[in-house]
N, C-alpha and C. Protein backbone atom coordinates (compact mmCIF):
# COMPACT_ATOMS: atom_id res chain seq x y z
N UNK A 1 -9.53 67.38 29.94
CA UNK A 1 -10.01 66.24 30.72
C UNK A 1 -9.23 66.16 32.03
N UNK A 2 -9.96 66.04 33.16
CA UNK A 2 -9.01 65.77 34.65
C UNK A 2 -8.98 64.46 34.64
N UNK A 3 -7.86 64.62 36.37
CA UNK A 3 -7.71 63.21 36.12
C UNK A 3 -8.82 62.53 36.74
N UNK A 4 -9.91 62.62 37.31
CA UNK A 4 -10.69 61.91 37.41
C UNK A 4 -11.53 61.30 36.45
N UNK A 5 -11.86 61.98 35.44
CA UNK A 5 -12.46 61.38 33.93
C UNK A 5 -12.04 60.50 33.54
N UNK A 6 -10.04 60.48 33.29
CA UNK A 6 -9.53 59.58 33.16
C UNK A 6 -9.49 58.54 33.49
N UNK A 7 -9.22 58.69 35.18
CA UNK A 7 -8.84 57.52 35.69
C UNK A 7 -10.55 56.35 35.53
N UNK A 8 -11.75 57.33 35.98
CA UNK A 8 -13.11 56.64 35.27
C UNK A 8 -13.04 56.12 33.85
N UNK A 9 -12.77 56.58 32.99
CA UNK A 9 -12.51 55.83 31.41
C UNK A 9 -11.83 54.67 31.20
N UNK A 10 -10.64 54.83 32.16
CA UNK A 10 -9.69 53.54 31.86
C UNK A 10 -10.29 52.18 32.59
N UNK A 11 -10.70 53.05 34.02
CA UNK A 11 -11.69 52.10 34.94
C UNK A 11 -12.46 51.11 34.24
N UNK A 12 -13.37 51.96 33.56
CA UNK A 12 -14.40 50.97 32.85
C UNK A 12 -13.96 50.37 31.62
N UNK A 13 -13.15 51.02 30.81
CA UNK A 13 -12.01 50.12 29.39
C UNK A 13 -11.27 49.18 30.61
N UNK A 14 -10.75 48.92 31.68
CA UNK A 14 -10.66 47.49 31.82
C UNK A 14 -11.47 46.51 32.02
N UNK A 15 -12.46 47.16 33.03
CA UNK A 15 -13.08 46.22 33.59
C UNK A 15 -13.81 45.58 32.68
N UNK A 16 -14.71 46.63 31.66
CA UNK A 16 -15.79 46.32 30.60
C UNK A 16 -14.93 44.82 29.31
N UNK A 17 -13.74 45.39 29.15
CA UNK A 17 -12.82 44.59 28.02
C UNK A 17 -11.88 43.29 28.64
N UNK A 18 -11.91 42.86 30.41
CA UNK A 18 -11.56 41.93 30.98
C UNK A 18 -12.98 40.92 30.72
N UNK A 19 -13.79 41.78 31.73
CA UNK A 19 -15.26 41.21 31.48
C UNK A 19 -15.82 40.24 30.18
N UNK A 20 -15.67 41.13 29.56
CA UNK A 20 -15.69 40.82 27.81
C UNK A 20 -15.18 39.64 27.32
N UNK A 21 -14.43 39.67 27.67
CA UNK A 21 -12.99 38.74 26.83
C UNK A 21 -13.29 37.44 28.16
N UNK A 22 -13.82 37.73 29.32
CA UNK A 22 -13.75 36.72 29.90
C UNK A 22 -14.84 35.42 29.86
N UNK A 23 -16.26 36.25 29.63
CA UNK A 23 -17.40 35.73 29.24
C UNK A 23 -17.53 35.22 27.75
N UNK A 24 -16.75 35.97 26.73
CA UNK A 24 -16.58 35.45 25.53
C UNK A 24 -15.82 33.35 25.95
N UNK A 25 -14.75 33.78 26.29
CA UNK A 25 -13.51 32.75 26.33
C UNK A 25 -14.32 32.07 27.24
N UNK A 26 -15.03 31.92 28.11
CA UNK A 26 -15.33 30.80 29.13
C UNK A 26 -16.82 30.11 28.70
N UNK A 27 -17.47 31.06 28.16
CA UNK A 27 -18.53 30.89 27.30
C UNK A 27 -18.45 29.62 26.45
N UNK A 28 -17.36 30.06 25.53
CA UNK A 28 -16.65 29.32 24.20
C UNK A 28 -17.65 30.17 23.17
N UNK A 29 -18.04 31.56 23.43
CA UNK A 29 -18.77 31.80 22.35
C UNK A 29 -17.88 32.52 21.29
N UNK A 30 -16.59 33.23 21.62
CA UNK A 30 -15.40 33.66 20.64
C UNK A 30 -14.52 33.52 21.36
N UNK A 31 -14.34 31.87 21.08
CA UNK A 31 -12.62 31.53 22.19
C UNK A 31 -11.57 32.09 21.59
N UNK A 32 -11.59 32.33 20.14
CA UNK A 32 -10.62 33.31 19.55
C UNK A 32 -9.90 34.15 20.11
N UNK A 33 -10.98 34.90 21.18
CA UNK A 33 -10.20 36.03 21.76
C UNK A 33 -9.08 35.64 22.46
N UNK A 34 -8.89 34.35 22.78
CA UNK A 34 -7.54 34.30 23.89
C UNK A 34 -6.49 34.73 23.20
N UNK A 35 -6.48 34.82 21.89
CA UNK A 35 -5.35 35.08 20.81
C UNK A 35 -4.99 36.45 20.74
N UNK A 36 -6.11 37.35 21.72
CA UNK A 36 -5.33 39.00 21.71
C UNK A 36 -5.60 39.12 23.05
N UNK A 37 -4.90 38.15 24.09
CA UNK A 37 -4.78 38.12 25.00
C UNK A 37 -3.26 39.64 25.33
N UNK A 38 -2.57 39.50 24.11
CA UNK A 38 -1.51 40.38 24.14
C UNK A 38 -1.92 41.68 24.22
N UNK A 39 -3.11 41.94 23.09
CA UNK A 39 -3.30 43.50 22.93
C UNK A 39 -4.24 44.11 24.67
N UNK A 40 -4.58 43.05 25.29
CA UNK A 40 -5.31 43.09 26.53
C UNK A 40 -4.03 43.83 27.62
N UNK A 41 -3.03 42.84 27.34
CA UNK A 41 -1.84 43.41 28.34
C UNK A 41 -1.25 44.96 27.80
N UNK A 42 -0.95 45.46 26.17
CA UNK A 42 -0.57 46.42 26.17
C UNK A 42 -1.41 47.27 26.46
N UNK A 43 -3.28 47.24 26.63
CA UNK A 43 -3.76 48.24 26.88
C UNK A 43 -3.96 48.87 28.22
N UNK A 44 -3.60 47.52 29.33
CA UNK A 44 -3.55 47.62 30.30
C UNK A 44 -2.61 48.88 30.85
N UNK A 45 -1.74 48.58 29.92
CA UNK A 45 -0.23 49.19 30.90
C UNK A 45 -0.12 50.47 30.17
N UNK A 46 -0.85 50.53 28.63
CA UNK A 46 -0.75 52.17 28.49
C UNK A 46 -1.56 52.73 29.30
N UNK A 47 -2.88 51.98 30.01
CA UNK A 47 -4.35 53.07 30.82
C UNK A 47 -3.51 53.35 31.77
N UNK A 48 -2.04 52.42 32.56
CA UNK A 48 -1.71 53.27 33.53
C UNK A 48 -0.96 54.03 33.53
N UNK A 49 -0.32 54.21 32.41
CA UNK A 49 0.44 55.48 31.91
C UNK A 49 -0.59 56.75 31.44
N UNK A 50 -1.52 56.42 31.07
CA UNK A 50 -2.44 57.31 30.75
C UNK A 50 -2.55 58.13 32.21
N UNK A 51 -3.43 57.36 32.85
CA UNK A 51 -3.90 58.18 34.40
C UNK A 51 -3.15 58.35 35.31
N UNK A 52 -1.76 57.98 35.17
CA UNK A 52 -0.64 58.36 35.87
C UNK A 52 -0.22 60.17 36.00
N UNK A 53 -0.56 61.06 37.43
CA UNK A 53 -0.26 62.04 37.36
C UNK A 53 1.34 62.49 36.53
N UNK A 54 1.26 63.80 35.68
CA UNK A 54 2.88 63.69 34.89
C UNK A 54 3.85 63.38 36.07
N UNK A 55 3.88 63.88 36.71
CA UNK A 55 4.68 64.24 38.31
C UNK A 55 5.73 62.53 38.46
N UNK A 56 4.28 61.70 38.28
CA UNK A 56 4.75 60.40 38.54
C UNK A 56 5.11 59.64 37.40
N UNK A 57 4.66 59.55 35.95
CA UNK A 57 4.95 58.91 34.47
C UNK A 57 6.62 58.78 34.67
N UNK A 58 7.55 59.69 35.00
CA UNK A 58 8.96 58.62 34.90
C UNK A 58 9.19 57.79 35.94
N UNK A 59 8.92 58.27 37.03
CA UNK A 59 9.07 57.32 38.10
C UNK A 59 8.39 55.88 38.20
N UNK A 60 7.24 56.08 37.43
CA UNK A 60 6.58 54.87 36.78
C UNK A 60 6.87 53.92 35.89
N UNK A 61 7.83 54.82 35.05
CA UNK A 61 8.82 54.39 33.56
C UNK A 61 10.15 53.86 34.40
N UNK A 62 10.48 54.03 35.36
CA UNK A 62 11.90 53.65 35.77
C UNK A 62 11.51 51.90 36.39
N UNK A 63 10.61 51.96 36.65
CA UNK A 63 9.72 50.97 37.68
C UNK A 63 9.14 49.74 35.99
N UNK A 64 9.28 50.36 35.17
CA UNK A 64 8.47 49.53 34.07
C UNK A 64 10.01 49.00 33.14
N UNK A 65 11.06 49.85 33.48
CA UNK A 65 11.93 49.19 32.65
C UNK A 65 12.49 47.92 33.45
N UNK A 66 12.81 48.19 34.61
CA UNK A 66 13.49 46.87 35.33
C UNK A 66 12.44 45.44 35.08
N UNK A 67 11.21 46.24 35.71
CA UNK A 67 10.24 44.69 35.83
C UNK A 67 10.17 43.81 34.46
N UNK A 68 10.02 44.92 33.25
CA UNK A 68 10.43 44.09 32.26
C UNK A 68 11.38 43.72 31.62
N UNK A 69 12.70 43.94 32.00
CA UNK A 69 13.51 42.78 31.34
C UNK A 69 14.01 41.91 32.01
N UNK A 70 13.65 42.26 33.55
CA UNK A 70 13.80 40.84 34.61
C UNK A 70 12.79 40.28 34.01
N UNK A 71 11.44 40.12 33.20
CA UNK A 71 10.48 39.58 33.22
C UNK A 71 10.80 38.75 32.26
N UNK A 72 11.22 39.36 31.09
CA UNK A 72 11.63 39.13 29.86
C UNK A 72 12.62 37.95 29.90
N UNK A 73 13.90 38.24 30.05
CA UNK A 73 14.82 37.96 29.93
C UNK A 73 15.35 36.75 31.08
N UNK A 74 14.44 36.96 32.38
CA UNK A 74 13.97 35.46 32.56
C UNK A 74 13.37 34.34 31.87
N UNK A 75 12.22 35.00 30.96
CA UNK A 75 11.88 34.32 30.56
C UNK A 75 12.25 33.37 29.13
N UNK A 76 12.92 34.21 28.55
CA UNK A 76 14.02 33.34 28.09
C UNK A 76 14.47 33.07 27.77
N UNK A 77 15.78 33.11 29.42
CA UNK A 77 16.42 32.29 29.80
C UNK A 77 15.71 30.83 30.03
N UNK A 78 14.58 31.34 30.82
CA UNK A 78 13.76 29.73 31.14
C UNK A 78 13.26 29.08 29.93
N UNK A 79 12.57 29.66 29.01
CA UNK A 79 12.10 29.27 28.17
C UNK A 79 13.13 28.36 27.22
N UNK A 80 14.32 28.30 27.02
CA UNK A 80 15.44 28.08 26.16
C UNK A 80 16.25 27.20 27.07
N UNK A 81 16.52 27.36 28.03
CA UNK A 81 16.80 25.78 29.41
C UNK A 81 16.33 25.13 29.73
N UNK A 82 15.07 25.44 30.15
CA UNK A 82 14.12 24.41 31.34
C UNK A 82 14.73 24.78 32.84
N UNK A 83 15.85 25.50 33.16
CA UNK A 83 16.26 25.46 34.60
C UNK A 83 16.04 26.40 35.13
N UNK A 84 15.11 27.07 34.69
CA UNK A 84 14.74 28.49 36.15
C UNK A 84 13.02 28.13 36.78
N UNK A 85 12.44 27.65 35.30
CA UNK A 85 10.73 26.58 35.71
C UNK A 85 10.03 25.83 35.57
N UNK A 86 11.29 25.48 34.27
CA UNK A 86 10.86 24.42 34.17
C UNK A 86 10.67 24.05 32.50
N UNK A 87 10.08 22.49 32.10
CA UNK A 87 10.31 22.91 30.29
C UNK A 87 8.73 23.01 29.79
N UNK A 88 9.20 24.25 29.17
CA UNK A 88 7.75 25.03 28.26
C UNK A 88 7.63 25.35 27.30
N UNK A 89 6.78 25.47 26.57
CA UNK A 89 6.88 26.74 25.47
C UNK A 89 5.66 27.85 25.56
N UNK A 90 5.50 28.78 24.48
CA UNK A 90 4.89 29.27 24.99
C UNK A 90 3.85 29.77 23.24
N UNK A 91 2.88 29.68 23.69
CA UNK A 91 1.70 29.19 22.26
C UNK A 91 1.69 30.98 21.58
N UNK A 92 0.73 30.89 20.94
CA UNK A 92 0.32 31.90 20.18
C UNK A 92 -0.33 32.99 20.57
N UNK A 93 -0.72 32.98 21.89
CA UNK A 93 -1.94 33.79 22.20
C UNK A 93 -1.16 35.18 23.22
N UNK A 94 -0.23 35.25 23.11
CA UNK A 94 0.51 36.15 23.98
C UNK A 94 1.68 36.86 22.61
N UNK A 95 0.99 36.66 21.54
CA UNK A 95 1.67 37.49 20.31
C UNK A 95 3.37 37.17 19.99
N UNK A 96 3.68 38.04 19.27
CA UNK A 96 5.30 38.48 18.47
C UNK A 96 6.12 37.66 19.59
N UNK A 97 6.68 36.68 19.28
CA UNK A 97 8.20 36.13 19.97
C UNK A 97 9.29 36.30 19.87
N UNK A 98 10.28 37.30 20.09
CA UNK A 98 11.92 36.96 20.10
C UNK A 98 12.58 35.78 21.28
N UNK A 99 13.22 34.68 20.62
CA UNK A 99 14.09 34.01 20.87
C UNK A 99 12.90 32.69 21.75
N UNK A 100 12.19 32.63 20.93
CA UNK A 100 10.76 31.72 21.75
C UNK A 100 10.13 33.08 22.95
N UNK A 101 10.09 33.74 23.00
CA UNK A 101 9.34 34.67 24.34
C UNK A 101 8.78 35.51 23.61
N UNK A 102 7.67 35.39 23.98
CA UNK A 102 6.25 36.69 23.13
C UNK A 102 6.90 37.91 24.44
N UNK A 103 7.19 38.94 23.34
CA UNK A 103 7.87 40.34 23.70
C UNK A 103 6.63 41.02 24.39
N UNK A 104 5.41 40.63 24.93
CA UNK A 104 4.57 40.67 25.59
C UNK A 104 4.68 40.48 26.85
N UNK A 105 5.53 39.46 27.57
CA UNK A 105 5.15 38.81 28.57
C UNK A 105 6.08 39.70 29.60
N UNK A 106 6.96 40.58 29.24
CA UNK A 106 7.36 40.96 30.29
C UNK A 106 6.90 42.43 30.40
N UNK A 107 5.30 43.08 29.71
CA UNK A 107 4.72 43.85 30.00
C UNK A 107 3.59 43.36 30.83
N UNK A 108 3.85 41.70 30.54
CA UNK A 108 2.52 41.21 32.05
C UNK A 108 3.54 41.27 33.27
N UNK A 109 4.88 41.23 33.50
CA UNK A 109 4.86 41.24 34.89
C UNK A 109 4.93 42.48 35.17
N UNK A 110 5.01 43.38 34.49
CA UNK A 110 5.03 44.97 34.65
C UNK A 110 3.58 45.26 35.49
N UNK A 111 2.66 44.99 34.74
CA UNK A 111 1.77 45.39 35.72
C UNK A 111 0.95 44.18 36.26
N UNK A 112 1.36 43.04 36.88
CA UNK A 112 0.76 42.43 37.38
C UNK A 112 1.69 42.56 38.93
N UNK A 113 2.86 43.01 39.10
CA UNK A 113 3.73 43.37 39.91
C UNK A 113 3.22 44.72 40.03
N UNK A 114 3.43 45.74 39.37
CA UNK A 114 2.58 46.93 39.92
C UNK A 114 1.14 46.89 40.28
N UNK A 115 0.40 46.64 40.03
CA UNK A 115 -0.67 46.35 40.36
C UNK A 115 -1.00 45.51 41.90
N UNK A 116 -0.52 44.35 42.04
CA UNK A 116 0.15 43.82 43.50
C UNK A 116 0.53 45.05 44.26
N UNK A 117 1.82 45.77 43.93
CA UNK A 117 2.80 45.91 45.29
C UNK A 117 1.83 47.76 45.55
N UNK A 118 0.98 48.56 44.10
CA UNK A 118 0.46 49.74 44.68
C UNK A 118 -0.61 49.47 45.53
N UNK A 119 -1.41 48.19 45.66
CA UNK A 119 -2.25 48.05 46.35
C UNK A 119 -1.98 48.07 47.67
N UNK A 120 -1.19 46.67 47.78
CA UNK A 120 -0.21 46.73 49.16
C UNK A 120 0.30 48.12 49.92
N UNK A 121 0.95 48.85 48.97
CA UNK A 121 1.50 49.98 49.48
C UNK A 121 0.19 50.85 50.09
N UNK A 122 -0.65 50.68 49.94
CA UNK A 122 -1.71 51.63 49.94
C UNK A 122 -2.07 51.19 51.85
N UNK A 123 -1.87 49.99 51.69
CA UNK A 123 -1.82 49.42 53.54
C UNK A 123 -0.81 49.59 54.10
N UNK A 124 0.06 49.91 53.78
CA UNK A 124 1.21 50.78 55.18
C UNK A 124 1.98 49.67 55.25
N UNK A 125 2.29 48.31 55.38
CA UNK A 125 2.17 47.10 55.79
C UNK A 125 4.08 47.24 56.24
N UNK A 126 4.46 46.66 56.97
CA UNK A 126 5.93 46.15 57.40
C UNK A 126 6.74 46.15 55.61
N UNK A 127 7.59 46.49 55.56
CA UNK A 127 8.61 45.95 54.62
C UNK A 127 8.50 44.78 54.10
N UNK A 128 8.69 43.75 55.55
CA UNK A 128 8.88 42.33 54.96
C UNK A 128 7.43 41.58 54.84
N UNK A 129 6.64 42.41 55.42
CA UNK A 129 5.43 41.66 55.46
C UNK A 129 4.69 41.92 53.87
N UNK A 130 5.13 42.87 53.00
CA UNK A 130 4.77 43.52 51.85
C UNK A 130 5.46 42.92 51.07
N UNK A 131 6.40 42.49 51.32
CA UNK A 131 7.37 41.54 50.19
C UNK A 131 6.64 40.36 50.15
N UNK A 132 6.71 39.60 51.31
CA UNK A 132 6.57 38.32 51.56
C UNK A 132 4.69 38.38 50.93
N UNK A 133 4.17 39.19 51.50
CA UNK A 133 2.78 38.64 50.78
C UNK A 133 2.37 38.99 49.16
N UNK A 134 3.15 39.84 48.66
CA UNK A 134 3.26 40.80 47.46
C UNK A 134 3.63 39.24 46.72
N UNK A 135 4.91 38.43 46.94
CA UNK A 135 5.13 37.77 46.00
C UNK A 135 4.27 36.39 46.31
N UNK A 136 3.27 36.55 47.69
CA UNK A 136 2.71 35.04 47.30
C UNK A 136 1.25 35.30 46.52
N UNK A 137 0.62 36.55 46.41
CA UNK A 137 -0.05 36.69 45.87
C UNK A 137 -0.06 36.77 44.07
N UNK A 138 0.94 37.05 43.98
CA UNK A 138 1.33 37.18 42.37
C UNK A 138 1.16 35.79 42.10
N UNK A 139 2.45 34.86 42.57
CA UNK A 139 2.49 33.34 42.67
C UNK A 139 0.92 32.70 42.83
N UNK A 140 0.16 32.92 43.39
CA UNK A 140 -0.81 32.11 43.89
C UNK A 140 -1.43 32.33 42.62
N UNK A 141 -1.82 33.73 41.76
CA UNK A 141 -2.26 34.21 41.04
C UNK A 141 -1.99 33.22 40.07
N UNK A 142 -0.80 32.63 39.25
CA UNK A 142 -0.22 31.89 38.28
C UNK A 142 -0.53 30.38 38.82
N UNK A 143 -0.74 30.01 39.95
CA UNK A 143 -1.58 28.91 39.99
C UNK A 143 -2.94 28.76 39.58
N UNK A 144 -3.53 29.66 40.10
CA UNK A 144 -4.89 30.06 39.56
C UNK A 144 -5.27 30.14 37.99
N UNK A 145 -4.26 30.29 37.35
CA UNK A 145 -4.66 31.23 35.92
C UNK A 145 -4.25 29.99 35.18
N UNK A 146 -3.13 28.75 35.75
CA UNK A 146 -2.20 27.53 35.14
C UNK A 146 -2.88 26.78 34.03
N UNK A 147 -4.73 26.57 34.68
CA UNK A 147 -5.44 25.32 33.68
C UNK A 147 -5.62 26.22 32.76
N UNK A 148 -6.60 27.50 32.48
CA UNK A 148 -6.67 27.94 31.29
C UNK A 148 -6.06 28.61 30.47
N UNK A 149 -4.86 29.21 30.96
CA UNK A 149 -3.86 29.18 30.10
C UNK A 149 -3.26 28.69 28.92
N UNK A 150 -3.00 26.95 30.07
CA UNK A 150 -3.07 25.93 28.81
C UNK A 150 -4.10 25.92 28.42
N UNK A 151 -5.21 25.91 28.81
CA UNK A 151 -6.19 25.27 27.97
C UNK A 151 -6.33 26.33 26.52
N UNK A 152 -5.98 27.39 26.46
CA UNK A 152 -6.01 28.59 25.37
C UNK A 152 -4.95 28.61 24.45
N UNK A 153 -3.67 28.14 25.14
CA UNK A 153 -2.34 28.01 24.23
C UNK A 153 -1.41 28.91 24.31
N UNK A 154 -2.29 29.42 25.78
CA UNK A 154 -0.75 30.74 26.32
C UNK A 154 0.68 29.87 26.46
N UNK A 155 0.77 28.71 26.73
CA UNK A 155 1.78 28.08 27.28
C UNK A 155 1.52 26.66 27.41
N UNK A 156 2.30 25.89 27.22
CA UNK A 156 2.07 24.41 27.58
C UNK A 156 3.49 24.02 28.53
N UNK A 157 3.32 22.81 29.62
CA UNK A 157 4.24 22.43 30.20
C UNK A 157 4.49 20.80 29.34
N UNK A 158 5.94 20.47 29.24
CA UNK A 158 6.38 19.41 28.52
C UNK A 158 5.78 17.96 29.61
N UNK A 159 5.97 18.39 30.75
CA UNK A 159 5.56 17.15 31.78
C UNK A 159 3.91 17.48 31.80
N UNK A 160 3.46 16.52 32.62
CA UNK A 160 1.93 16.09 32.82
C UNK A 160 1.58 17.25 33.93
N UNK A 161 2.55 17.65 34.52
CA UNK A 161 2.12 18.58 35.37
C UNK A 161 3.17 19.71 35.33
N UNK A 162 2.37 21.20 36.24
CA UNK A 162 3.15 22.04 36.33
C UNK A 162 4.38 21.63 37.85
N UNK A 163 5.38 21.68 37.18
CA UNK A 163 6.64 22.00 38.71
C UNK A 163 6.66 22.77 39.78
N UNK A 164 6.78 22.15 40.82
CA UNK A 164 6.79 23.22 42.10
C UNK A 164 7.70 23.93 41.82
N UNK A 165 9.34 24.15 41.48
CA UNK A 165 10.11 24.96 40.95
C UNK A 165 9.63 26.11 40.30
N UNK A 166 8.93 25.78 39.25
CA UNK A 166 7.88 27.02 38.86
C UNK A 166 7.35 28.13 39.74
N UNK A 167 6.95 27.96 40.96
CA UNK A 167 6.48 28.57 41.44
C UNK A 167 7.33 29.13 42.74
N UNK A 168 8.17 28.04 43.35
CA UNK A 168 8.82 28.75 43.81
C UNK A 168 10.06 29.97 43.35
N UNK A 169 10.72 29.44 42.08
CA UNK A 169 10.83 30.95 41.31
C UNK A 169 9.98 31.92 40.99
N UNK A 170 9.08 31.71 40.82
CA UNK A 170 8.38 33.26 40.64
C UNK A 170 8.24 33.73 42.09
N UNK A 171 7.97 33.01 43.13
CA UNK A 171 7.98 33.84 44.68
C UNK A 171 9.46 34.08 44.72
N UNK A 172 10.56 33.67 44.65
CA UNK A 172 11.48 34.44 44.70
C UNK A 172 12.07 35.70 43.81
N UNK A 173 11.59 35.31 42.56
CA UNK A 173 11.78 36.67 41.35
C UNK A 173 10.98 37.44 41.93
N UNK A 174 9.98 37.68 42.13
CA UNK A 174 8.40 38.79 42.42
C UNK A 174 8.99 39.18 43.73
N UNK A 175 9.82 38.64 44.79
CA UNK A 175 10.22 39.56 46.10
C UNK A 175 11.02 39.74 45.67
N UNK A 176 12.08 39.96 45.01
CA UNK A 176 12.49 40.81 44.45
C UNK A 176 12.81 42.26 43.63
N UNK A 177 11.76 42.03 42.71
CA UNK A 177 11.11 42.73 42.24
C UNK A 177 10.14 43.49 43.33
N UNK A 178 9.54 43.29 44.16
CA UNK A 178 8.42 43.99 45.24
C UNK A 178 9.19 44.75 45.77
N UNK A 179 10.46 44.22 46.05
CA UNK A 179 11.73 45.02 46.79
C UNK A 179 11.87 46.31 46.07
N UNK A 180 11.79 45.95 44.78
CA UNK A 180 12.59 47.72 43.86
C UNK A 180 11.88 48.97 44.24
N UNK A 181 10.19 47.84 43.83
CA UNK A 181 9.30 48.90 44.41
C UNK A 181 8.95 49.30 45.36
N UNK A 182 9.19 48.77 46.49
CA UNK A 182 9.24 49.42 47.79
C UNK A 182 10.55 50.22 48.15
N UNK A 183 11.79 49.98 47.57
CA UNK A 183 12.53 50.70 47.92
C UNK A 183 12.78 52.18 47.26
N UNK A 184 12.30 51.86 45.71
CA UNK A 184 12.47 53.22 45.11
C UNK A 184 11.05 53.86 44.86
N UNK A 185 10.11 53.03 45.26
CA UNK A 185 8.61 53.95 45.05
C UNK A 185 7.58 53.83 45.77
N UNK A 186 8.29 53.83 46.93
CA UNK A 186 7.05 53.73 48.56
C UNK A 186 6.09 55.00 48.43
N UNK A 187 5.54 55.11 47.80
CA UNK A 187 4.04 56.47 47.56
C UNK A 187 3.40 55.76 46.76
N UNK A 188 1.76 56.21 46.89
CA UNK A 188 0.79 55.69 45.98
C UNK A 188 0.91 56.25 44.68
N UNK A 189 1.45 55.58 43.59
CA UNK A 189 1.31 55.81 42.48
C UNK A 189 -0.23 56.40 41.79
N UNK A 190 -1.23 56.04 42.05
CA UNK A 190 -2.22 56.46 41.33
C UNK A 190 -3.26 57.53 41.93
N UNK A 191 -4.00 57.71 41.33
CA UNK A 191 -4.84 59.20 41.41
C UNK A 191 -5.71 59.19 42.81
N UNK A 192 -5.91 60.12 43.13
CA UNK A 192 -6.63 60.68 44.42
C UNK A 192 -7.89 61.40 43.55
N UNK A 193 -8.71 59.92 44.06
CA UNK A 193 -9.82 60.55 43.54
C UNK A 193 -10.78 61.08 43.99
N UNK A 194 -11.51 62.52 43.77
CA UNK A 194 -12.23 63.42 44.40
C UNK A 194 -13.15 62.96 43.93
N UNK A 195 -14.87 63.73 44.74
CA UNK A 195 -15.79 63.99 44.30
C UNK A 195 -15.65 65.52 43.93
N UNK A 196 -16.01 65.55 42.23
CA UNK A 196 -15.62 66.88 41.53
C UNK A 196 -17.29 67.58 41.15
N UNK A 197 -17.61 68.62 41.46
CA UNK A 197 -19.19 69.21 40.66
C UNK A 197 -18.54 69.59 38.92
């Protein structure tokens, strides 16, 4: 199999199984599914290990260990204080928890941060202009996603509302993080895709 087959297979196993899961859950015709909201994130991040040229799979792996245990291990920290976003917990639908944190969640910032900063990279863009928009897009993203979240049981906030703190930590964690990857993996990570006969 080349990598164009691949990278087409995984193409459509996301889009088809986002799709899916999204029309199910908004539907309310198998709201269930928000509950393998987890197995959604690990399949994500093996398709990009899958279609990842070999050349690039460690350099990809070096890039997947940091993001997740800054991801992780922020989380908690936050989750178990309240002082990095605030007070939360975090429901059922994001799977297996050590120490209150579904051992999931810091394979979502893995590729919701890769996913962000290879796009970006793909526009040439200033340093700081790639940071600075890399982490408001992630951020903006977690505003966006805030009502149904809760509404599924990914997470609940203890107050009536979500905290601006919230968010301004994640724009400061995520430029951070945008930083690693621009500093140690300024090339397009993913496939160059031909037209093949």
């Amino acid at each position: 199999m080349n990598n164009n087959q691949k990278y087409y297979i995984a193409l459509g196993l996301i889009i088809s199984s986002y799709l899916f899961g999204t029309i199910c859950i908004q539907l309310g015709v198998w709201p269930y599914l928000a509950n393998f909201t987890w197995f959604q994130m690990l399949l994500s991040a093996a398709l990009l290990f899958w279609i990842e040229d070999d050349s690039n799979k460690i350099k990809l792996f070096q890039f997947f260990i940091p993001s997740y245990l800054i991801g992780y291990l922020t989380e908690v920290v936050g989750i178990n204080t309240g002082l990095i976003f605030g007070d939360y917990e975090y429901g059922a639908a994001l799977g297996v928890k050590l120490f209150d944190t579904p051992l999931m969640i810091g394979v979502n910032w893995f590729i919701v941060c890769f996913a962000v900063n290879d796009l970006l990279n793909r526009l040439k863009l200033h340093k700081i202009i790639h940071l600075l928009l890399a982490a408001a897009i992630i951020t903006a993203t977690d505003y966006i996603i805030e009502p149904d979240a809760i509404r599924h049981n990914m997470w609940n906030w203890f107050g009536e509302d979500v905290p601006l703190k919230n968010y301004i930590t994640w724009y400061i964690i995520f430029c951070s993080i945008s930083n690693h990857f621009h500093r140690s993996f300024s090339f397009n990570f993913n496939l160059n895709i031909t037209n093949s006969n």
